[in-house]
Protein backbone atom coordinates (compact mmCIF):
# COMPACT_ATOMS: atom_id res chain seq x y z
CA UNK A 1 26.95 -17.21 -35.18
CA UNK A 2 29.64 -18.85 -36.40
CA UNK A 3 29.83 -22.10 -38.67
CA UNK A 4 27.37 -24.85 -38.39
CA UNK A 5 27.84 -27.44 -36.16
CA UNK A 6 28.45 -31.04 -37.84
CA UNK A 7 27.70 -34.72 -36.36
CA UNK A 8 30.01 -36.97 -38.46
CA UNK A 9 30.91 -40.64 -38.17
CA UNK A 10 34.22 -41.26 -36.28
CA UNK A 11 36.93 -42.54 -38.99
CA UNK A 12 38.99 -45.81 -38.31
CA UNK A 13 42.10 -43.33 -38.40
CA UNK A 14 40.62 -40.46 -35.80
CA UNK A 15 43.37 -39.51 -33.32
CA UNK A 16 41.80 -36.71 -31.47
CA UNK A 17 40.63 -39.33 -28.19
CA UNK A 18 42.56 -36.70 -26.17
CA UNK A 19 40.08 -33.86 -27.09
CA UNK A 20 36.94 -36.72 -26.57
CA UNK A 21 37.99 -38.02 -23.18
CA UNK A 22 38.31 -34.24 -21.92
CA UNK A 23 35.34 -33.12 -23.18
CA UNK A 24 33.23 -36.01 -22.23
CA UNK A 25 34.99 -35.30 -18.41
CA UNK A 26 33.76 -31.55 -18.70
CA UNK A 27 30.00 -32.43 -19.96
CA UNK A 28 29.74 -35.17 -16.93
CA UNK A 29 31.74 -32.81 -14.41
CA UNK A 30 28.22 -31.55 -13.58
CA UNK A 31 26.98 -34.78 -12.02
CA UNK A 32 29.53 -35.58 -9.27
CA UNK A 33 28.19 -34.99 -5.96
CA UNK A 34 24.51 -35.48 -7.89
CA UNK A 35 24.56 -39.21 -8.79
CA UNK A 36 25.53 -42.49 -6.73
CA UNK A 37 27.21 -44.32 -7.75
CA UNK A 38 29.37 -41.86 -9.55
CA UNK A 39 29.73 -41.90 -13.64
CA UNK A 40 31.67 -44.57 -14.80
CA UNK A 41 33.27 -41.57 -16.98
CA UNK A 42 35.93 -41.36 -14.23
CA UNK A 43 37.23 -45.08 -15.55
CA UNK A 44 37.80 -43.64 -18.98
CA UNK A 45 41.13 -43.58 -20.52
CA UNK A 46 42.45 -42.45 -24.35
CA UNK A 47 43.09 -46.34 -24.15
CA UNK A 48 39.51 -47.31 -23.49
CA UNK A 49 38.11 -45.14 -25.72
CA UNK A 50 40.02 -46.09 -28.66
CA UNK A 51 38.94 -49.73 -27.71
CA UNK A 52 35.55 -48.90 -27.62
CA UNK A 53 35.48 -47.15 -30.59
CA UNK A 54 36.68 -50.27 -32.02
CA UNK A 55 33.51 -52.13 -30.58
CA UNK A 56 31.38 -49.05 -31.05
CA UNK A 57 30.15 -46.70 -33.62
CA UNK A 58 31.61 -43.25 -32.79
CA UNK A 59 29.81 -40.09 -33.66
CA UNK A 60 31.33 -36.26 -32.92
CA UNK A 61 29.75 -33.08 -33.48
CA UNK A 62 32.50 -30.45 -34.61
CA UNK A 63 31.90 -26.87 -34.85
CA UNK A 64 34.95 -24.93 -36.64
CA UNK A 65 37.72 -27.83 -36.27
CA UNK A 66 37.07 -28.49 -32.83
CA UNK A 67 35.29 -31.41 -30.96
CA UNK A 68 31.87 -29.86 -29.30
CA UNK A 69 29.67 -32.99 -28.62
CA UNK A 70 30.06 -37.36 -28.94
CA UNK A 71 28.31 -40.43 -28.81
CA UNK A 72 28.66 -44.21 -28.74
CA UNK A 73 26.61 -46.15 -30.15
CA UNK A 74 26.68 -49.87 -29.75
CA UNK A 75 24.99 -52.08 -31.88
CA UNK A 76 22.77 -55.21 -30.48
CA UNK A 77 20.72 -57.73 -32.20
CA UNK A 78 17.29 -56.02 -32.13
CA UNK A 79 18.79 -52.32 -31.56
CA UNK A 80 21.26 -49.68 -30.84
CA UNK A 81 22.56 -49.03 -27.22
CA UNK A 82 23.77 -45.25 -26.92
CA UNK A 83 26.18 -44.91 -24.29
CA UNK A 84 28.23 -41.32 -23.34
CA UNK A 85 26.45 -38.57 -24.86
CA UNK A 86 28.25 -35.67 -24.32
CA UNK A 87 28.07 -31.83 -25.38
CA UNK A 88 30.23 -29.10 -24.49
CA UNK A 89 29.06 -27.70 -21.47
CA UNK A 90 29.13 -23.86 -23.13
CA UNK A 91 27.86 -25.31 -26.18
CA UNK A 92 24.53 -27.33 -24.61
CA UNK A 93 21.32 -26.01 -25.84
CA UNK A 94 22.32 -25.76 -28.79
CA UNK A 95 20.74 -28.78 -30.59
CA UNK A 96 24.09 -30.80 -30.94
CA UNK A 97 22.87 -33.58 -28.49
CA UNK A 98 19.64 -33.43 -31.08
CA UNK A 99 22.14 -34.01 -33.81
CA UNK A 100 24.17 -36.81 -32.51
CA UNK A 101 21.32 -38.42 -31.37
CA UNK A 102 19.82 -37.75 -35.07
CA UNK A 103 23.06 -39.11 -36.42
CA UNK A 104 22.51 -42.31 -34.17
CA UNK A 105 18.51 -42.84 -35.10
CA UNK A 106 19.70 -42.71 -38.97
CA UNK A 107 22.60 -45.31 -38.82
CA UNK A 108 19.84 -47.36 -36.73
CA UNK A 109 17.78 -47.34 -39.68
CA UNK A 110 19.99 -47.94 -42.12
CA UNK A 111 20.95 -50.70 -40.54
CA UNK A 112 17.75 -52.27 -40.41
CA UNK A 113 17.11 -51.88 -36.41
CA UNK A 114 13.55 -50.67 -35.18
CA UNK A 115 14.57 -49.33 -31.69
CA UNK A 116 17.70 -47.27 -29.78
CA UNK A 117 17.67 -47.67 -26.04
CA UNK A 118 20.11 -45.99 -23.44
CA UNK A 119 20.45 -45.33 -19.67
CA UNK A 120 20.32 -42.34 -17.70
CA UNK A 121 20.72 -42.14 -13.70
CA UNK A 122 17.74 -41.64 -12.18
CA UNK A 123 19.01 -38.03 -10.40
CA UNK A 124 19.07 -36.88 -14.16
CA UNK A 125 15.56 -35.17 -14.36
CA UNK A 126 16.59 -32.73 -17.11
CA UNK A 127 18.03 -35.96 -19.02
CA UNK A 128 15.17 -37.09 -18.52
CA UNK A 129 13.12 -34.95 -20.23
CA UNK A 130 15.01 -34.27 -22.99
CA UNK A 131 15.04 -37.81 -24.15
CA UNK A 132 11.35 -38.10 -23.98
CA UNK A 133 11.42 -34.40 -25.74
CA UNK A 134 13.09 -36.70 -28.34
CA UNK A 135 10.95 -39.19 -28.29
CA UNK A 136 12.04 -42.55 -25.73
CA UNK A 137 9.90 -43.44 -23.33
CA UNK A 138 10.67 -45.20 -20.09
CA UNK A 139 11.02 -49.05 -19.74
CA UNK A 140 12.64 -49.93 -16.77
CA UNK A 141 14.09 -48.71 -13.86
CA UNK A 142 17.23 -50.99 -12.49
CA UNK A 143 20.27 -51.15 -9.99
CA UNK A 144 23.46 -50.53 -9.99
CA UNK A 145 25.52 -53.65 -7.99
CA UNK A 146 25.34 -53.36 -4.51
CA UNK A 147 22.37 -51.09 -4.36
CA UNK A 148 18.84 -51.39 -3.12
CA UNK A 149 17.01 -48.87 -5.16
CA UNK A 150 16.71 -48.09 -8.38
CA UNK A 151 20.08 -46.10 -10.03
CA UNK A 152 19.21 -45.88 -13.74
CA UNK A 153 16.30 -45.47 -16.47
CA UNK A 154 15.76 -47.32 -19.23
CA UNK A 155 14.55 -45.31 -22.16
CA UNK A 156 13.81 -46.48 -25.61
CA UNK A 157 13.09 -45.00 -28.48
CA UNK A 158 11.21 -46.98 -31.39
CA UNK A 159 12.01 -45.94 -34.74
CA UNK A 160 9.48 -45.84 -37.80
């Protein structure tokens, strides 16, 4: 089995955004050609991850040294706004999206907010249903610019 997987608060001093921006463009490789407009995952640099780590929490799930799963997690006045979840695409299924997500829901509480809320496109049926497996429910269903239908779902999550 291998060791245990681990979801651990990015440090100010973590250098690996390398190892994040390529796994985050291997977990969303899955969704070109499935969701319109495409992921704004293509726009992501080292550079503008490092600067929105600064604005962000960072969270990454490590399994023997090396870099299996991420979040980012930014915080609002009345909650937390997760933003690109990923998971190693041979690692998913594994509970490490549970983890992170786990990871996010406890710095949420600790910091005194009573809801997380994120976004996933509406092609996403699997994403879906594994956020309301963990517990958000739909809110809203919006557009992306230039679009007359509904691109994205709102899920929340309100925490005891």
């Amino acid at each position: 089995m291998g060791s245990l997987v681990s979801a651990e608060q990015l440090p100010a001093d973590f250098d690996r955004w390398d190892e994040v921006l390529a796994l985050i463009m291997r977990a969303f490789a899955s969704m070109d050609g499935v969701i319109d407009p495409p992921s704004s995952a293509h726009r992501l640099t080292v550079e503008n991850l490092r600067d929105k780590a600064r604005q962000e929490t960072g969270f990454a799930a490590l399994k023997d040294g090396r870099v299996v799963g991420c979040v980012f997690v930014l915080e609002r006045a009345n909650d937390f706004y997760v933003g690109k979840l990923a998971v190693e695409p041979g690692f998913q299924g594994q509970g490490i999206g549970r983890q992170l997500m786990q990871a996010v829901e406890d710095l949420a509480r600790n910091r005194g907010k009573p809801a997380i809320e994120l976004q996933t496109r509406i092609e996403l049926t699997g994403n879906h249903a594994a956020f309301a497996r963990l517990g958000f429910r739909e809110t809203e269903r919006t557009a992306h610019k230039g679009y007359d239908r509904p691109t994205s779902i709102t899920m929340r999550k309100v925490i005891s």
